[in-house]
C-alpha atoms as a PDB file:
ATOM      1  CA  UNK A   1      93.157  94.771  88.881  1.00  0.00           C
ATOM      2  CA  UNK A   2      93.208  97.133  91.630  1.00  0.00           C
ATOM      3  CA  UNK A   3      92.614 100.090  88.851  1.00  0.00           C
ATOM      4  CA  UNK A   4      89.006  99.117  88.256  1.00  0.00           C
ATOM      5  CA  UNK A   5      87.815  97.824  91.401  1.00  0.00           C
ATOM      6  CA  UNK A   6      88.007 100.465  94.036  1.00  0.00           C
ATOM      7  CA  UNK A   7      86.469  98.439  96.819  1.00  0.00           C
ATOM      8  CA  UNK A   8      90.730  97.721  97.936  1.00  0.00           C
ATOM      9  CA  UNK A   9      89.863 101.047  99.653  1.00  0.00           C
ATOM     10  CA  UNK A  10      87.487  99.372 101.901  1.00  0.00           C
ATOM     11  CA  UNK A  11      83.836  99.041 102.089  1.00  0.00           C
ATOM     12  CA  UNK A  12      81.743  99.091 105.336  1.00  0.00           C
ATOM     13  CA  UNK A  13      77.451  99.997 106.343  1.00  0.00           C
ATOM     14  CA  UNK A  14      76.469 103.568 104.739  1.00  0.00           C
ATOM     15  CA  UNK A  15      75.403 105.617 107.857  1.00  0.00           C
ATOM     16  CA  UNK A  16      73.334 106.646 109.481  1.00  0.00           C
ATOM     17  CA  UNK A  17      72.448 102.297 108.479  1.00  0.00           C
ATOM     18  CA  UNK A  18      70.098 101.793 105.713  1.00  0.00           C
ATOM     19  CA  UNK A  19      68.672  98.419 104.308  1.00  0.00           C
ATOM     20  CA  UNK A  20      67.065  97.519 101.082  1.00  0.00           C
ATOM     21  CA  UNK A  21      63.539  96.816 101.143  1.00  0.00           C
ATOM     22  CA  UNK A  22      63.428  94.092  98.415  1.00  0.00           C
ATOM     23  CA  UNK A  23      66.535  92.104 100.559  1.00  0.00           C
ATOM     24  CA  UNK A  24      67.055  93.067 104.187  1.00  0.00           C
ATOM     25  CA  UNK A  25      70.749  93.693 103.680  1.00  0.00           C
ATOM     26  CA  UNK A  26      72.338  96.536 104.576  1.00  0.00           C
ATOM     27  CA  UNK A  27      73.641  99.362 102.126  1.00  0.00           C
ATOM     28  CA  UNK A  28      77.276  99.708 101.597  1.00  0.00           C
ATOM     29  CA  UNK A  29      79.650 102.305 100.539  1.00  0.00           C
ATOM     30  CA  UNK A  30      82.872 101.781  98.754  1.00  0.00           C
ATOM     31  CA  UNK A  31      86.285 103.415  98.493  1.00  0.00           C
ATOM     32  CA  UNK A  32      86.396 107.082  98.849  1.00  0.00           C
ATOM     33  CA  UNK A  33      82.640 107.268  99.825  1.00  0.00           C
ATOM     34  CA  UNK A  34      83.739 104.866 102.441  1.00  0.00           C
ATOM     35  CA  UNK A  35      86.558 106.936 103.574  1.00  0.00           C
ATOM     36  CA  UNK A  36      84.491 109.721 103.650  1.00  0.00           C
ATOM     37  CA  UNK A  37      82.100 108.237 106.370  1.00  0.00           C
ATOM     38  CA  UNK A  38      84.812 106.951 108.558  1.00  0.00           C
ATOM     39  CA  UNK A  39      86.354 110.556 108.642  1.00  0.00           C
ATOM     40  CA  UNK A  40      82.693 111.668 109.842  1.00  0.00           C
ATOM     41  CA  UNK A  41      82.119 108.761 112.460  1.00  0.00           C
ATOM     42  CA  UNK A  42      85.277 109.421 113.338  1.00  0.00           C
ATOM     43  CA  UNK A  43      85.234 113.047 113.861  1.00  0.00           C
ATOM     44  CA  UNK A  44      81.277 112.821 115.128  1.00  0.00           C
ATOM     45  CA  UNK A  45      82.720 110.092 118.026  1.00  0.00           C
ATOM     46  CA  UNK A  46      83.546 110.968 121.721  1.00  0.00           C
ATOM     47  CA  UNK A  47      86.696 109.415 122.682  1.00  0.00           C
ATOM     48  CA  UNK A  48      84.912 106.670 125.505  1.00  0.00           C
ATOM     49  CA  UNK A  49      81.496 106.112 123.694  1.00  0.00           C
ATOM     50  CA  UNK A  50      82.354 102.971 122.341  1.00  0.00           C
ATOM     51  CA  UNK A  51      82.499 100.475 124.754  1.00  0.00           C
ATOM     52  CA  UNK A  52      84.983  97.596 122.786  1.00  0.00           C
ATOM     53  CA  UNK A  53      87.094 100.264 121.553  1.00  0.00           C
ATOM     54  CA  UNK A  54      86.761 103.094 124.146  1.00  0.00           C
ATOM     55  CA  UNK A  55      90.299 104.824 122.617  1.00  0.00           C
ATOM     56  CA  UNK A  56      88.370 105.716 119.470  1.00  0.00           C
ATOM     57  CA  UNK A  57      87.145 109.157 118.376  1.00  0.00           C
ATOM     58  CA  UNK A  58      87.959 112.566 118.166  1.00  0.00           C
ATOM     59  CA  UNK A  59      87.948 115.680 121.025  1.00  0.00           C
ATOM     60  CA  UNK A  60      86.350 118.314 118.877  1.00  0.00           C
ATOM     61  CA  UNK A  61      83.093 118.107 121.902  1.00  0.00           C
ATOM     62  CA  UNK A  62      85.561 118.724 124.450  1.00  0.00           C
ATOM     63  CA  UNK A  63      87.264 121.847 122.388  1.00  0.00           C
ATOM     64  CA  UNK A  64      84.024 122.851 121.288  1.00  0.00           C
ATOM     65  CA  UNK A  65      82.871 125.435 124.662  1.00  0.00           C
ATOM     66  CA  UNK A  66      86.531 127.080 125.227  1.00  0.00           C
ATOM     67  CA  UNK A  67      86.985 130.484 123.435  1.00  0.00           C
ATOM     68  CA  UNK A  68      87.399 130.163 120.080  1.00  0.00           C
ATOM     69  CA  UNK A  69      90.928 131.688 119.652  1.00  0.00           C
ATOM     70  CA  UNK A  70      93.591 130.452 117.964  1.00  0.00           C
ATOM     71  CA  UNK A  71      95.042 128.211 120.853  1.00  0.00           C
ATOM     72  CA  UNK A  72      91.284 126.439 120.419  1.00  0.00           C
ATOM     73  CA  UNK A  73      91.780 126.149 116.945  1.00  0.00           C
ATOM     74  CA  UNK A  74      95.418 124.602 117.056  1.00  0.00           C
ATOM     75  CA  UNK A  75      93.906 121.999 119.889  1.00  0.00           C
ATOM     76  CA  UNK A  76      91.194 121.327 117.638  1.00  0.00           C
ATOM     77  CA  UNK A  77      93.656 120.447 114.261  1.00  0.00           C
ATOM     78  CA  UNK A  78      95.504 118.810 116.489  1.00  0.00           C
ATOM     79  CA  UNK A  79      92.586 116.592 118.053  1.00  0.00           C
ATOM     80  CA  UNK A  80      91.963 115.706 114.348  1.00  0.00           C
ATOM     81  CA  UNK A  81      95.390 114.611 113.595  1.00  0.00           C
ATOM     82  CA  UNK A  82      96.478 112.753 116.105  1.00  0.00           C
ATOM     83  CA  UNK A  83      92.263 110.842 115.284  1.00  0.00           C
ATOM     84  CA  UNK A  84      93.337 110.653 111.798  1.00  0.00           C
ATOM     85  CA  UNK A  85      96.424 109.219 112.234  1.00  0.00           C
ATOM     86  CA  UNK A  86      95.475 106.814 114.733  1.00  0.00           C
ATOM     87  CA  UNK A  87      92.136 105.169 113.251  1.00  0.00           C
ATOM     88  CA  UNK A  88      92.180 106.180 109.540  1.00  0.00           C
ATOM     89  CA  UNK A  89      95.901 104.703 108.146  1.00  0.00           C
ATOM     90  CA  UNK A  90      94.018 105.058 104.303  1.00  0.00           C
ATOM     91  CA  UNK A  91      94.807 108.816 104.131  1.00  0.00           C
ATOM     92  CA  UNK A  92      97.817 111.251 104.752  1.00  0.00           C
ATOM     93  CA  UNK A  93      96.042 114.726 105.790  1.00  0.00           C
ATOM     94  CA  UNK A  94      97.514 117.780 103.260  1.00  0.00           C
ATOM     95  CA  UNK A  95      96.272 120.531 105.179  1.00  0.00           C
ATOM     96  CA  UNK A  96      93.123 121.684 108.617  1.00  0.00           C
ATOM     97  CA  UNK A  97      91.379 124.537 108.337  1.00  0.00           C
ATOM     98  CA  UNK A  98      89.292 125.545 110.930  1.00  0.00           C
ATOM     99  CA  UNK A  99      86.491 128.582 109.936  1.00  0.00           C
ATOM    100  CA  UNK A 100      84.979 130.187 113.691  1.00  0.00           C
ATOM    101  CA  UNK A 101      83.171 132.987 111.935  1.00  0.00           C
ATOM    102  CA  UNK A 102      79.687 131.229 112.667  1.00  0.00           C
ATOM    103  CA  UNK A 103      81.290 130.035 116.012  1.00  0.00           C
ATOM    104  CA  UNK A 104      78.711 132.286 117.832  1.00  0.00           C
ATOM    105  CA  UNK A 105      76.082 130.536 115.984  1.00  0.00           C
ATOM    106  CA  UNK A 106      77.163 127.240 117.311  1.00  0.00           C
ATOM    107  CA  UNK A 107      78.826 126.229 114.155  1.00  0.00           C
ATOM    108  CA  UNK A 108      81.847 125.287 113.251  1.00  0.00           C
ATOM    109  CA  UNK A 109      82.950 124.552 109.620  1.00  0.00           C
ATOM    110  CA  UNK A 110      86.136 122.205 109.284  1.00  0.00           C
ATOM    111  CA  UNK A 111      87.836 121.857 105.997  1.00  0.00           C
ATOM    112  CA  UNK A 112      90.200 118.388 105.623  1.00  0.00           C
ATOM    113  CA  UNK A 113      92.320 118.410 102.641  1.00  0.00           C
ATOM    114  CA  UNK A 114      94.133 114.848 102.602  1.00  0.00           C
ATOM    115  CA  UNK A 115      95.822 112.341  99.623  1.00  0.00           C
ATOM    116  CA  UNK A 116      94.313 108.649  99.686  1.00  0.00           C
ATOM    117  CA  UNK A 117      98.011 106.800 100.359  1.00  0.00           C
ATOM    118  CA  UNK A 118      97.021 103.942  98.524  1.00  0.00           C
ATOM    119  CA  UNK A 119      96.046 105.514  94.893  1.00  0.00           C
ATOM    120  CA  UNK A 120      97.560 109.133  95.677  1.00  0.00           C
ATOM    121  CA  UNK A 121      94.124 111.294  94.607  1.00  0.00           C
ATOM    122  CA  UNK A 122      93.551 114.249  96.703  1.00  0.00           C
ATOM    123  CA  UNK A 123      90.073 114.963  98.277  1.00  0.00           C
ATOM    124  CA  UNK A 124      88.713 117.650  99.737  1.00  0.00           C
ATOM    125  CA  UNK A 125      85.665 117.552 102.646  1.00  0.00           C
ATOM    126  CA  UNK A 126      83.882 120.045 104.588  1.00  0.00           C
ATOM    127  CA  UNK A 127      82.532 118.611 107.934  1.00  0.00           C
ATOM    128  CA  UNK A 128      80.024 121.113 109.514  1.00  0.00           C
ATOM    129  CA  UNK A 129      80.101 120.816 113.343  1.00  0.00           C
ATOM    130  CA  UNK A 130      77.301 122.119 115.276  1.00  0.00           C
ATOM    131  CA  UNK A 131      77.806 123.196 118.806  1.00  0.00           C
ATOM    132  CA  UNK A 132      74.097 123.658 119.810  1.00  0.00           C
ATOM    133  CA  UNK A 133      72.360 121.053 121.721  1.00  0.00           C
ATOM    134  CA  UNK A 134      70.658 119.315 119.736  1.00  0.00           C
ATOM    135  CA  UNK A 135      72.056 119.426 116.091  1.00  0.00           C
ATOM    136  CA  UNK A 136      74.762 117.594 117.479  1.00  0.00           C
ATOM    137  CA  UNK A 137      73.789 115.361 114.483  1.00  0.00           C
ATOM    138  CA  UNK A 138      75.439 116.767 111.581  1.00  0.00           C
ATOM    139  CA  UNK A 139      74.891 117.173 107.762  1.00  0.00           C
ATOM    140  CA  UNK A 140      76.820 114.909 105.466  1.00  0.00           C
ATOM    141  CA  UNK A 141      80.443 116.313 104.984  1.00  0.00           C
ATOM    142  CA  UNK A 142      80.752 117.958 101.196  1.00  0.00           C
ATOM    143  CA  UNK A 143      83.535 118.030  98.579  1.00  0.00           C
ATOM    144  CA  UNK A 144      84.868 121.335  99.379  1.00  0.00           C
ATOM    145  CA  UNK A 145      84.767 123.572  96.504  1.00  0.00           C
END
């Protein structure tokens, strides 16, 4: 059954929220779409901004105004992990790679490589981090190529 109904995955609110026009209810992704958004909340998420869960998040805004050598870059794959493994048990992370070459421009470009534990694909996502006040607000991650 489980073969042609991916919603086992999971299925939360698309975000940034939407709603349907026609209805009032709120759009929802599914399975690896759904997975996909958690990994950006997650990673988009101060550790403390959440009130009823203030453990949850990632560091990459405290990592991301120390220089960008490759003890940042270890502290940032780690802050990743250790998010990963802590609030997002649907994946197993393959490989981090962390590009600084637009670093100077205030962007950061963070490539996740991970297996979905419960159907063993492997997905790819780029999540673009920007450093500059205010484009703190991200464009959707992207299969990486």
């Amino acid at each position: 059954m489980a073969e042609h109904d991916p919603s086992f995955l999971g299925r939360g609110w698309a975000f940034p929220p939407d709603f349907d026009n026609g209805t009032g209810q709120a759009q929802l992704v599914q399975a690896e779409e759904d997975i996909a958004e958690s990994l950006r909340i997650l990673m988009e998420t101060r550790p403390g901004e959440r009130v009823m869960h203030p453990n949850y998040g990632c560091r990459l805004h405290d990592l991301v105004f120390e220089p960008m050598d490759g003890e940042t870059e270890a502290e940032i794959e780690t802050a990743i992990r250790r998010a990963i493994l802590f609030f997002e048990p649907r994946i197993k992370i393959t490989s981090i790679l962390v590009d600084v070459r637009n670093a100077l421009d205030g962007h950061l470009a963070i490539t996740l490589t991970y297996t979905v534990i419960e159907t063993n694909e492997r997905h790819n996502m780029v999540f673009p981090f920007y450093i500059t006040e205010g484009t703190l607000i991200s464009d959707k991650p992207v299969p990486a190529a």
